[in-house]
N, C-alpha and C. Protein backbone atom coordinates (compact mmCIF):
# COMPACT_ATOMS: atom_id res chain seq x y z
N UNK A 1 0.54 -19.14 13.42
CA UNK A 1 -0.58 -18.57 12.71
C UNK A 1 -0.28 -17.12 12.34
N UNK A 2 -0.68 -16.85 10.84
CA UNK A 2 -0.29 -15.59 10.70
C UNK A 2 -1.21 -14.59 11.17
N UNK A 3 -1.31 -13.22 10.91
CA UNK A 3 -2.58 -12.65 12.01
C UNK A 3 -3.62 -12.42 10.86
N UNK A 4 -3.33 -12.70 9.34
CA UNK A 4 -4.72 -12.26 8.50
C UNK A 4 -5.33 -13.89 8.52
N UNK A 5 -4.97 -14.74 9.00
CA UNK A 5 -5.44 -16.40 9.27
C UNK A 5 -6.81 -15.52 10.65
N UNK A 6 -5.28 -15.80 12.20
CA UNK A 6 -6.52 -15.33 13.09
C UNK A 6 -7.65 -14.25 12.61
N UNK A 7 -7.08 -12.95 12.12
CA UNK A 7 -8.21 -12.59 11.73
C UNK A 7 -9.18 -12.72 11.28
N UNK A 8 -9.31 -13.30 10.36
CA UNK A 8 -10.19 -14.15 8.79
C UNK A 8 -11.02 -15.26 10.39
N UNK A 9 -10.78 -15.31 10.95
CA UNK A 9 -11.45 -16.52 11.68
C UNK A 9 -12.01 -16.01 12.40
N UNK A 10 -11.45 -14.60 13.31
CA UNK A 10 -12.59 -14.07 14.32
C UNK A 10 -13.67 -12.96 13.36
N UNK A 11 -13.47 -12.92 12.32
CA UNK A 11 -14.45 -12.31 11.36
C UNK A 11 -15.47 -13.65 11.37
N UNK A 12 -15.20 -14.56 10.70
CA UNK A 12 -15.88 -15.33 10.36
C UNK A 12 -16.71 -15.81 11.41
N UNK A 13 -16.54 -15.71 12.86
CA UNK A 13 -16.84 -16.22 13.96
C UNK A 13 -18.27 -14.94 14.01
N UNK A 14 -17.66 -13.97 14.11
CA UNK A 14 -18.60 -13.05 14.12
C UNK A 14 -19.72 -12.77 12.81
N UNK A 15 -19.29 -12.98 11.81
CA UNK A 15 -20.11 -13.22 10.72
C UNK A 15 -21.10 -14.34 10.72
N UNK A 16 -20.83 -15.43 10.95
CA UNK A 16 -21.70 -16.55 11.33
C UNK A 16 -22.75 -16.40 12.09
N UNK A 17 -22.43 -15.65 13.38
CA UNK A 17 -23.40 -15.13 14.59
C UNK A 17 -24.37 -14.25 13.90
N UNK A 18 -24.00 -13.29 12.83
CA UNK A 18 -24.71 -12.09 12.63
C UNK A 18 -25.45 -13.03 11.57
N UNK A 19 -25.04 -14.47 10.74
CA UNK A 19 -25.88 -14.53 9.49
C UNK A 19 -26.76 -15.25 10.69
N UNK A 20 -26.80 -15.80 11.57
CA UNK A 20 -27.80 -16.46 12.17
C UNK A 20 -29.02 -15.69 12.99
N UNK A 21 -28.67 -14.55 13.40
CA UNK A 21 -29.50 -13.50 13.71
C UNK A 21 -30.44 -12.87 12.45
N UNK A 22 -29.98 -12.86 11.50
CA UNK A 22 -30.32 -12.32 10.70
C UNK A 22 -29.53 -11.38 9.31
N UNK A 23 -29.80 -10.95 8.06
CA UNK A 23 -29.00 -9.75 7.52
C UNK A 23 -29.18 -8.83 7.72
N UNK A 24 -29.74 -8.17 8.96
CA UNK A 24 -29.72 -6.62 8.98
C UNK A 24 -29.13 -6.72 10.16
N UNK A 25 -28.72 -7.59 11.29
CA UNK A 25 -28.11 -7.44 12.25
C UNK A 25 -26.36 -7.70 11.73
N UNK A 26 -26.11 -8.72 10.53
CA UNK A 26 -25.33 -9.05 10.04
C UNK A 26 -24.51 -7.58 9.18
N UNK A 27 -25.47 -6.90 8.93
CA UNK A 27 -24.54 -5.77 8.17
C UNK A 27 -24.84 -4.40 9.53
N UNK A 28 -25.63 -4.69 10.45
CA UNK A 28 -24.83 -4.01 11.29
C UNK A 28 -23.96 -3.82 12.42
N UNK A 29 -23.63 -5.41 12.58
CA UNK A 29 -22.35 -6.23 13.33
C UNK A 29 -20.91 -5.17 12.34
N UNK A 30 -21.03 -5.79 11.27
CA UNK A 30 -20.22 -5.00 10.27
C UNK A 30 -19.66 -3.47 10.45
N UNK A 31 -21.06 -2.86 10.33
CA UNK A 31 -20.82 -1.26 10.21
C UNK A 31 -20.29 -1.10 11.57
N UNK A 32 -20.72 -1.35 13.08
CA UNK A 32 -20.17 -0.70 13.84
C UNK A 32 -18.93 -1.17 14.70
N UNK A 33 -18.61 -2.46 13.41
CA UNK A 33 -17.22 -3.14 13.67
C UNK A 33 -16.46 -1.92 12.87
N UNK A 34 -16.98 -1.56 11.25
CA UNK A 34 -15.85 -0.49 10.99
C UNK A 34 -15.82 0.71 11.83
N UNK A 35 -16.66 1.17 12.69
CA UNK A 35 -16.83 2.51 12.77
C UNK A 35 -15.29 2.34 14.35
N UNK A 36 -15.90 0.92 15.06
CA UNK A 36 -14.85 0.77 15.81
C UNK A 36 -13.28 0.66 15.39
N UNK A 37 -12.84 0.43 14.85
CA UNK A 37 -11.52 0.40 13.71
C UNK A 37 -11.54 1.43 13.51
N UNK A 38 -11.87 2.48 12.96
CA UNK A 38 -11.99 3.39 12.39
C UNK A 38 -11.84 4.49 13.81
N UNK A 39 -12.45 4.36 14.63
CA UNK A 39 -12.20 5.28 15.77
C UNK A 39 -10.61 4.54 16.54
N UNK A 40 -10.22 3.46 15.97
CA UNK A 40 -8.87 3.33 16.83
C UNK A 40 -7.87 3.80 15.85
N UNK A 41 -8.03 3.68 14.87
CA UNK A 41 -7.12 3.82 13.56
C UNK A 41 -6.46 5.79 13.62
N UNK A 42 -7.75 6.40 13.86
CA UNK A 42 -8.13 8.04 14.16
C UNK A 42 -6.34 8.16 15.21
N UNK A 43 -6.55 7.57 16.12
CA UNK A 43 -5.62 7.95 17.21
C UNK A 43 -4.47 7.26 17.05
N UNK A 44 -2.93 7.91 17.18
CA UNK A 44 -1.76 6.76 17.02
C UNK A 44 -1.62 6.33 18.59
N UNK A 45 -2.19 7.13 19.01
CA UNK A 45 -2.18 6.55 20.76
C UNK A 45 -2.76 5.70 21.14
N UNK A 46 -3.99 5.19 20.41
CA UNK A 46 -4.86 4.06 20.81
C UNK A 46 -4.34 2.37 20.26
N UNK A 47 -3.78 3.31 18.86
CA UNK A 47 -3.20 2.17 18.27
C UNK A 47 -2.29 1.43 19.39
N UNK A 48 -1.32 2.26 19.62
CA UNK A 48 0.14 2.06 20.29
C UNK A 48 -0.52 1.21 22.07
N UNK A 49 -1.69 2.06 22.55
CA UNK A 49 -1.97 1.34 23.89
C UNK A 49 -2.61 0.02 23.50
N UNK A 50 -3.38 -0.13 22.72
CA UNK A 50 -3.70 -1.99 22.27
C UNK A 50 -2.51 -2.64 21.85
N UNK A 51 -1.83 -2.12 21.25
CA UNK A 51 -0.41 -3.00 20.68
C UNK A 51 0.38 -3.19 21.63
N UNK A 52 0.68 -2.46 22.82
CA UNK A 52 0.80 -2.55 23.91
C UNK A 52 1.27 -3.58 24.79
N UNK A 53 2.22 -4.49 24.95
CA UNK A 53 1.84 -5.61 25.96
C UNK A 53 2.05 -5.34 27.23
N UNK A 54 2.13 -4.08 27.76
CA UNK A 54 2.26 -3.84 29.02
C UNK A 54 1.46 -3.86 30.11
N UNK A 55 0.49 -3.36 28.90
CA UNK A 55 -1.07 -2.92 29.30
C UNK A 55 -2.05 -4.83 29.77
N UNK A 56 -2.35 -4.20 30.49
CA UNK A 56 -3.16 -6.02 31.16
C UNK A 56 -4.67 -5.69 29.76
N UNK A 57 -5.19 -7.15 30.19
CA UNK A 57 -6.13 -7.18 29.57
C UNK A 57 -7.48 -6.27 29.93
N UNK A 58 -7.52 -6.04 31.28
CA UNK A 58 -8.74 -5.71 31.96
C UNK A 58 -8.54 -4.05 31.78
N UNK A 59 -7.11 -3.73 31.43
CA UNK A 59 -7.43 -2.08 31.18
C UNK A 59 -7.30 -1.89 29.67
N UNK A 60 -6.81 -2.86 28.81
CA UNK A 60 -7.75 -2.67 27.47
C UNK A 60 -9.10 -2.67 27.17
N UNK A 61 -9.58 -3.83 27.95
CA UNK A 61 -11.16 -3.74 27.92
C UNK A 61 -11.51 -2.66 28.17
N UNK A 62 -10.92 -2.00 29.45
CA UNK A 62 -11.89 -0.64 29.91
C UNK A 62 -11.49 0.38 29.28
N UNK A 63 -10.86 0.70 28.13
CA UNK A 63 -10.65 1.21 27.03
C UNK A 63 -11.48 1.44 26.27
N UNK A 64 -11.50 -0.51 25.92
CA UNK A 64 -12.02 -0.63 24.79
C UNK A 64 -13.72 -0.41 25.22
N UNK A 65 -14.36 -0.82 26.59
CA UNK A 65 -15.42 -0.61 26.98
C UNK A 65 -16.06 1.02 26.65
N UNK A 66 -14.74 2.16 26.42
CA UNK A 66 -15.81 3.62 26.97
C UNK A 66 -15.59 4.00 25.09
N UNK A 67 -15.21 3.11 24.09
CA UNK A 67 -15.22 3.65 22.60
C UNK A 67 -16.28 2.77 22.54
N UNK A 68 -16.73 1.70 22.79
CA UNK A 68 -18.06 1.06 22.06
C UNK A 68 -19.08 1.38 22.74
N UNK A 69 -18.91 2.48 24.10
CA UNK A 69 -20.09 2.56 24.71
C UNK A 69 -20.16 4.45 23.67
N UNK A 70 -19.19 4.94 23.28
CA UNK A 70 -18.98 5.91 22.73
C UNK A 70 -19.82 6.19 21.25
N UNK A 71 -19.52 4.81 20.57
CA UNK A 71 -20.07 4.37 19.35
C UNK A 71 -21.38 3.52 19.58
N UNK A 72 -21.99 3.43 20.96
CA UNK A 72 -23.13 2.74 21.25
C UNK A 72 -23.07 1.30 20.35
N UNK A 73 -22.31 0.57 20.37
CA UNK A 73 -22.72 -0.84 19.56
C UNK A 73 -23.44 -1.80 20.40
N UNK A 74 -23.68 -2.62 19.41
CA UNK A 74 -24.69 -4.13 19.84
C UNK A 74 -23.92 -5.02 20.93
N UNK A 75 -24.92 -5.32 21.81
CA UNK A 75 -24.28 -5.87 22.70
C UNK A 75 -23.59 -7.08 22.28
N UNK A 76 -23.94 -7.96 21.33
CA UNK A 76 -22.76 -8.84 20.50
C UNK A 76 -21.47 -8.29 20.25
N UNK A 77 -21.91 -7.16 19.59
CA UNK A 77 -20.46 -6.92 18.83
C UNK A 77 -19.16 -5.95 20.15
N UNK A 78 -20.07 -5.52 21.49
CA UNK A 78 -19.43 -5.48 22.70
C UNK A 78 -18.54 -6.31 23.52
N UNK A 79 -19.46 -7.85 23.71
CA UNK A 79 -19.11 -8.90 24.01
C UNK A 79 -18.06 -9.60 23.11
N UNK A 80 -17.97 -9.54 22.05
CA UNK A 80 -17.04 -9.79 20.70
C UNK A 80 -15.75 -9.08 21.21
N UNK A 81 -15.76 -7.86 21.72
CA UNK A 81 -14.98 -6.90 21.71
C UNK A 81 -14.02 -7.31 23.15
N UNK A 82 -15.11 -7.81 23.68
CA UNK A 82 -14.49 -8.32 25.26
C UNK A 82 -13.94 -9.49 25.28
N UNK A 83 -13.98 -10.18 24.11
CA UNK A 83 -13.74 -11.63 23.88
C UNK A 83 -11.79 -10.89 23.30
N UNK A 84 -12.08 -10.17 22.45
CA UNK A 84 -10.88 -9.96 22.09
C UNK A 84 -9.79 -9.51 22.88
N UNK A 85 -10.47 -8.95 23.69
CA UNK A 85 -9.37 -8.24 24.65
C UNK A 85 -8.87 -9.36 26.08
N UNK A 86 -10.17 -10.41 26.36
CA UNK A 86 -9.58 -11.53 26.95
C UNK A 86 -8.05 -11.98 26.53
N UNK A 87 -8.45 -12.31 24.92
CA UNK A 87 -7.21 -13.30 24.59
C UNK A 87 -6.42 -12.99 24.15
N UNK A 88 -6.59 -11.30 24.07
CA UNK A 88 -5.18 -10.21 23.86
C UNK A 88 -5.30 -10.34 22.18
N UNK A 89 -5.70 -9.48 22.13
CA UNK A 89 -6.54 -9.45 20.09
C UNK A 89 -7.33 -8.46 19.90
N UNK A 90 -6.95 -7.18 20.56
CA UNK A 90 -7.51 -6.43 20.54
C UNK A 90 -6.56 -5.65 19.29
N UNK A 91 -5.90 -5.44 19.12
CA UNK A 91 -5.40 -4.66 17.94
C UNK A 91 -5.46 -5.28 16.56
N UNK A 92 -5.92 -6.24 16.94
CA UNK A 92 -6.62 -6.94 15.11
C UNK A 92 -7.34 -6.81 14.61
N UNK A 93 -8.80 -5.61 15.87
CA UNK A 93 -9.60 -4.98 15.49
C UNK A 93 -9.76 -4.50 14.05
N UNK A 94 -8.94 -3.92 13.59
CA UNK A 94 -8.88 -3.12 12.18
C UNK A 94 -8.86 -4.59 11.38
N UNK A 95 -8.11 -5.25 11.31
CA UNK A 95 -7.97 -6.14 10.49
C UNK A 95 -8.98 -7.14 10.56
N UNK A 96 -9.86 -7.39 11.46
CA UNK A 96 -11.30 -8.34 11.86
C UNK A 96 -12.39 -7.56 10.77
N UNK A 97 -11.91 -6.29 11.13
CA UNK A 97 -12.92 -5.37 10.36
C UNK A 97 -13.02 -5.34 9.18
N UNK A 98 -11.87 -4.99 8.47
CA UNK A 98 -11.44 -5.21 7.09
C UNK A 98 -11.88 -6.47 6.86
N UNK A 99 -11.50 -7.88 7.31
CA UNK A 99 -11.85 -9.27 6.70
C UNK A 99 -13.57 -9.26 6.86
N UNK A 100 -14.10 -9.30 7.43
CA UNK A 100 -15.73 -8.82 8.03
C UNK A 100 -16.67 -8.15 6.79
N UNK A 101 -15.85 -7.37 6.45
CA UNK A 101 -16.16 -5.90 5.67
C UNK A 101 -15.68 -7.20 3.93
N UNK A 102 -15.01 -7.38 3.91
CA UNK A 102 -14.36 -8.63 2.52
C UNK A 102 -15.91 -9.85 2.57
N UNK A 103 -16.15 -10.21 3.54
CA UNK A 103 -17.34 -11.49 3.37
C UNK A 103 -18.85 -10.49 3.75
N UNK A 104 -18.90 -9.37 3.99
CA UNK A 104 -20.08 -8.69 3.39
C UNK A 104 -20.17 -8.44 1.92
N UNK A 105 -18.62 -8.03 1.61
CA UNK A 105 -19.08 -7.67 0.22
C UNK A 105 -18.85 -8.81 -0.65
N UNK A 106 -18.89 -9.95 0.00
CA UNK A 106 -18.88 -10.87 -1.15
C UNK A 106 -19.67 -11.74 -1.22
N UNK A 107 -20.63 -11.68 -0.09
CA UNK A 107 -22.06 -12.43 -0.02
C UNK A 107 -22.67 -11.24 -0.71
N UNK A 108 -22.58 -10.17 -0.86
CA UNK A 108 -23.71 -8.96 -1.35
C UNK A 108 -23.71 -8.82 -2.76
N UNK A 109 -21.69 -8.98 -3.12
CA UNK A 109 -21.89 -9.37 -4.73
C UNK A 109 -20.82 -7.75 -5.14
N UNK A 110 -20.21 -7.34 -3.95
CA UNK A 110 -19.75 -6.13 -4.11
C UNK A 110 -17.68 -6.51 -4.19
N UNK A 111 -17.65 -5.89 -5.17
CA UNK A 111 -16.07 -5.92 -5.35
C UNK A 111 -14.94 -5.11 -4.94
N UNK A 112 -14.10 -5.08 -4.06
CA UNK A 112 -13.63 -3.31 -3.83
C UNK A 112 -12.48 -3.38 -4.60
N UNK A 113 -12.00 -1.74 -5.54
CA UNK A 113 -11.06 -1.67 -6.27
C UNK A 113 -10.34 -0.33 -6.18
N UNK A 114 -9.10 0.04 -6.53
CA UNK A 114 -8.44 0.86 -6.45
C UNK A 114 -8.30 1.40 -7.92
N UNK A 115 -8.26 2.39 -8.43
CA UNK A 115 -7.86 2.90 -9.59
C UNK A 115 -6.46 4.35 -9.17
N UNK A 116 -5.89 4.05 -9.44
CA UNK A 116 -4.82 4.49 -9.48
C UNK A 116 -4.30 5.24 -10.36
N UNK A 117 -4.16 7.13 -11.09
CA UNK A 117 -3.60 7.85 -12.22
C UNK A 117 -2.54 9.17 -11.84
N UNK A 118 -1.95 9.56 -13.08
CA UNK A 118 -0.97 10.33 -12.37
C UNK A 118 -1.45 11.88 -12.09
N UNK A 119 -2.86 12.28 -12.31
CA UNK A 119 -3.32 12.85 -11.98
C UNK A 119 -5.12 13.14 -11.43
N UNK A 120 -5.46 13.95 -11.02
CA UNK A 120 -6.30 14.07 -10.39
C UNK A 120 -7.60 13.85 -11.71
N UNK A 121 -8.76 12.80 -11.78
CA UNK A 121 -9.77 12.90 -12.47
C UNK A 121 -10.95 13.68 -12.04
N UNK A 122 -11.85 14.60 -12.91
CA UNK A 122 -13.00 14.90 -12.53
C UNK A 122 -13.90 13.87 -12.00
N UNK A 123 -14.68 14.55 -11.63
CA UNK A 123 -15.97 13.35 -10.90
C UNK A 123 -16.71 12.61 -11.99
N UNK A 124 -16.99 13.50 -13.03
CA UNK A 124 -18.15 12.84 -14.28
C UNK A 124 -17.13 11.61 -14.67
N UNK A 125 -15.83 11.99 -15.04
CA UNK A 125 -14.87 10.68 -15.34
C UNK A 125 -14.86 9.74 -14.28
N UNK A 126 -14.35 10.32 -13.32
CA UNK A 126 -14.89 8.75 -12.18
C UNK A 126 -16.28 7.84 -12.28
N UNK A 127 -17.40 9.14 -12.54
CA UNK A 127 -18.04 8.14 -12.49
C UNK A 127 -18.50 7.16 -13.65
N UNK A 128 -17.97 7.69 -14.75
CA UNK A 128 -17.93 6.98 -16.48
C UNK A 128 -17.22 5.91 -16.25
N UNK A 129 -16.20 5.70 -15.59
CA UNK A 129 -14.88 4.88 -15.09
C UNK A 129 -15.54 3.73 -14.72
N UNK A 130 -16.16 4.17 -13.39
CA UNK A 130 -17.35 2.89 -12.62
C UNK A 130 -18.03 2.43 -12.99
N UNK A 131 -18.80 3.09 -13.72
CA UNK A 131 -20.31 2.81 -14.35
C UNK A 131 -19.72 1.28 -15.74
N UNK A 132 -18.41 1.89 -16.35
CA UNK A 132 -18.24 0.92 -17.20
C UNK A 132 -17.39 -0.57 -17.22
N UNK A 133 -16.17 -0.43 -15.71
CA UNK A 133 -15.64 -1.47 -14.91
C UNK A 133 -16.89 -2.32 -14.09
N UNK A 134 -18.45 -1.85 -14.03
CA UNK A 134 -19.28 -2.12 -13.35
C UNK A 134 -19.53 -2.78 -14.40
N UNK A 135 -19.94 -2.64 -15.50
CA UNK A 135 -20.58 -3.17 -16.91
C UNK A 135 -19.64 -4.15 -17.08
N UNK A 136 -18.20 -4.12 -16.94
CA UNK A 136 -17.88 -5.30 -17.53
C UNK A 136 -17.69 -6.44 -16.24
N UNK A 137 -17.41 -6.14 -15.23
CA UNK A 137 -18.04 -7.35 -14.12
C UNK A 137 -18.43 -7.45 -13.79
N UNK A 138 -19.63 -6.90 -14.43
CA UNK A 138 -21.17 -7.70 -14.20
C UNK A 138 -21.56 -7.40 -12.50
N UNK A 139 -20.98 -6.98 -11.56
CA UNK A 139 -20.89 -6.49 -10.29
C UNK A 139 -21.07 -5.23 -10.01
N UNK A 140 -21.30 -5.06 -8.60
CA UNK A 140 -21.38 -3.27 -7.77
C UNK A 140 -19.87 -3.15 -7.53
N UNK A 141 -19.28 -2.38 -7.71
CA UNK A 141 -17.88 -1.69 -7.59
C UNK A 141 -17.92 -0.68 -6.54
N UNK A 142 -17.20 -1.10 -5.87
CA UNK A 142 -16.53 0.07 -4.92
C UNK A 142 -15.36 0.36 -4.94
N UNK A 143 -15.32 1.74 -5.60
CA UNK A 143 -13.70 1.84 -6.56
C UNK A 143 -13.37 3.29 -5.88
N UNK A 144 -12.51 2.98 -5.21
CA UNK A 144 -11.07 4.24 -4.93
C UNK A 144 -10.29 4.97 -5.69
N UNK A 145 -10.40 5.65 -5.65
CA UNK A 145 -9.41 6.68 -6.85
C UNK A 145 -7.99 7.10 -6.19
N UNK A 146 -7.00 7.02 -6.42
CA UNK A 146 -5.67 7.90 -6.08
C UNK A 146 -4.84 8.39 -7.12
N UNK A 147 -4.16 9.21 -6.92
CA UNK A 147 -3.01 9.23 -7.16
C UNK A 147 -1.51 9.44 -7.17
N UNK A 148 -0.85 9.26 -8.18
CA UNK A 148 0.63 8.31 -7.77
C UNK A 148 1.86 9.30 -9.09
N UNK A 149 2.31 10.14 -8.84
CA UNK A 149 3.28 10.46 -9.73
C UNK A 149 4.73 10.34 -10.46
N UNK A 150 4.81 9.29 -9.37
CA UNK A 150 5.48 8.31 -10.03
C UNK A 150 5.12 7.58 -11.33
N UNK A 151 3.82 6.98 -11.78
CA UNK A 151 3.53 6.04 -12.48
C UNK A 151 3.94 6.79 -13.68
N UNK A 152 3.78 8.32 -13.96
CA UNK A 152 4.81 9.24 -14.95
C UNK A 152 3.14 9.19 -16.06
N UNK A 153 2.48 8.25 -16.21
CA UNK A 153 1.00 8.14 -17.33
C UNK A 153 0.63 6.97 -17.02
N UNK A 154 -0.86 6.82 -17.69
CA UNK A 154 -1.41 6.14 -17.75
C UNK A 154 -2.60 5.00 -16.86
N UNK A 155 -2.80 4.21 -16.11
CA UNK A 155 -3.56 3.66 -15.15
C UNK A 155 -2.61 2.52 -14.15
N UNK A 156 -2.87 2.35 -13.34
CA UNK A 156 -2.81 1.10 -12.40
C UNK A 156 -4.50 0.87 -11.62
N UNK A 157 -4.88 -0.05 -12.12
CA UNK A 157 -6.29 -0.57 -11.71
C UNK A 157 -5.76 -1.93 -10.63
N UNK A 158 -6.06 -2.02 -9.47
CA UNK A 158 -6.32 -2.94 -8.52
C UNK A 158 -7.73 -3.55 -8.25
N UNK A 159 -8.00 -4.66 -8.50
CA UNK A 159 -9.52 -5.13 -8.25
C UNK A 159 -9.41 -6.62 -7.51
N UNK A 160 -9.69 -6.47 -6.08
CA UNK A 160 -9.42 -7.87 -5.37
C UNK A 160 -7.97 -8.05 -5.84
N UNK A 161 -7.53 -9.31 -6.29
CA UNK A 161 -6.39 -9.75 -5.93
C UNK A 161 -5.74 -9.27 -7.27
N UNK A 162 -5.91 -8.56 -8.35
CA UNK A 162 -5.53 -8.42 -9.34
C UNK A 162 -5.03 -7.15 -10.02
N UNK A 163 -3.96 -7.06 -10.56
CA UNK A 163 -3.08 -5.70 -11.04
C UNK A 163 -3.67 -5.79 -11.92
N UNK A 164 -3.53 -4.53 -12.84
CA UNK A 164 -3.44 -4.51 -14.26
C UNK A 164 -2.77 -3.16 -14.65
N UNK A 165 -1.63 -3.02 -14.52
CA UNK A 165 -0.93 -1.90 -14.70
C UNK A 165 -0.39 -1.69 -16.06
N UNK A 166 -1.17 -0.51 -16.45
CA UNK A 166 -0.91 0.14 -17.91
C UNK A 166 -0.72 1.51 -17.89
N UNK A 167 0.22 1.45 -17.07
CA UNK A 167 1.08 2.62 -16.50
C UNK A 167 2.29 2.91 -17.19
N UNK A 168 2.77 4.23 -17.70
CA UNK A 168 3.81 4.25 -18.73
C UNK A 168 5.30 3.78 -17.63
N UNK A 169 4.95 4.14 -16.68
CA UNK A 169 6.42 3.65 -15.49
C UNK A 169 6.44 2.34 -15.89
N UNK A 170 5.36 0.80 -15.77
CA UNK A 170 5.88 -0.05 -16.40
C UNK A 170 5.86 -0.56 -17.86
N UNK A 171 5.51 0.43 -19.04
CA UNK A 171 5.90 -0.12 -19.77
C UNK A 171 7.22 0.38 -20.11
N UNK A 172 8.09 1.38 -19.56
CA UNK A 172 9.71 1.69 -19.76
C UNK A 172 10.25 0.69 -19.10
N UNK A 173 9.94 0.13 -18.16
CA UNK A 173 10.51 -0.81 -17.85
C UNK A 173 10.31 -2.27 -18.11
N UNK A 174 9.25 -2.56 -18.92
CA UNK A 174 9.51 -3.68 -20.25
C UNK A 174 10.21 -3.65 -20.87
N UNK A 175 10.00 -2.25 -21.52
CA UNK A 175 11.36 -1.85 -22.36
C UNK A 175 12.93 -2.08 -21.69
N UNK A 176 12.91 -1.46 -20.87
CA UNK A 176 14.43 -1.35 -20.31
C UNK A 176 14.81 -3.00 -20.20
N UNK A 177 13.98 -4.03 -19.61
CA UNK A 177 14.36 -5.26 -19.39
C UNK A 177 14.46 -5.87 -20.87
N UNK A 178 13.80 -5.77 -21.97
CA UNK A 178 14.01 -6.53 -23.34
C UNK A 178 15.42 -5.46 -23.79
N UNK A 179 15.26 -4.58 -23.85
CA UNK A 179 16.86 -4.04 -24.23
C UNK A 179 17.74 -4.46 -23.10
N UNK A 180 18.06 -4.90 -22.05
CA UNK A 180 18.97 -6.01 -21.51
C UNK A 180 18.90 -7.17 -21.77
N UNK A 181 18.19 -7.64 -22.76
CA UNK A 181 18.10 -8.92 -23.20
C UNK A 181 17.89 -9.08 -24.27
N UNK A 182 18.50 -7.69 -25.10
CA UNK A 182 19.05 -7.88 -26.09
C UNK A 182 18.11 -8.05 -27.11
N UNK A 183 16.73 -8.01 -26.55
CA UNK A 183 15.55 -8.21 -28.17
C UNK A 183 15.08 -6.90 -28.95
């Protein structure tokens, strides 16, 4: 099994629980699943002691016990937490989170995307950017901005599973490949 399989499954395990409780317990199973990820992610030391196999299970838990008592979470998403560290799955945390965080926003109707330029955009352009990638899929966008100086001009847009790079880096290298092939 690969680990975005297990993951995708102990999300879903936990997602199920939270749609049966309810949606406000369901998106806040969620939030203080990211905030937990997010406080292990912070430290390369925390990372490294869950990844750990040296470490027994019962002193990950008690680890993992004084950050969720830290972040005060739901006693589900505690017990969740203790479940993971039973069966040694505690560093998939981030990645439970992330998949968790993927089936909120896709029961809610929310898309997450990357926009990618070779330089820095103002804010009014970001938000002209959104407002009109929002208009054309018909969806709420949650769009990331970076950038990449390599790409030399132009965009690389990431949305879910999909490129669309109209970036001058690859169109020289359209070019460069049809002039090796001679067209």
């Amino acid at each position: 099994m690969t680990g975005n399989v297990v993951s995708r499954r102990y999300a879903k395990a936990l997602f199920s629980i939270g749609a049966a409780k309810g949606e406000a317990d369901q998106a806040k199973y969620g939030e203080q699943l990211v905030a937990l990820s997010d406080s292990i992610m912070e430290s390369a030391e925390a990372v490294g002691f869950f990844k750990n196999p040296s470490f027994s299970a019962e002193e990950k838990k008690a680890v993992l016990n004084q950050l969720t008592d830290k972040i005060a979470v739901d006693p589900m998403v505690k017990n969740f937490c203790d479940l993971l560290a039973d069966k040694g799955r505690v560093e998939m945390i981030p990645a439970i989170a992330s998949d968790y965080k993927a089936m909120m926003d896709a029961v809610s109707g929310v898309i997450s995307g990357e926009l990618i330029t070779v330089s820095e955009l103002s804010e009014e352009r970001k938000s002209a950017i959104q407002a009109n990638l929002e208009k054309q899929a018909g969806k709420k966008l949650e769009l990331s901005f970076a950038t990449d100086k390599d790409i030399l001009g132009g965009i690389v847009l990431k949305v879910g599973d999909k490129v669309m790079d109209a970036s001058l880096k690859a169109q020289l290298q359209i070019l460069k490949e049809n002039i090796k092939r001679g067209e």
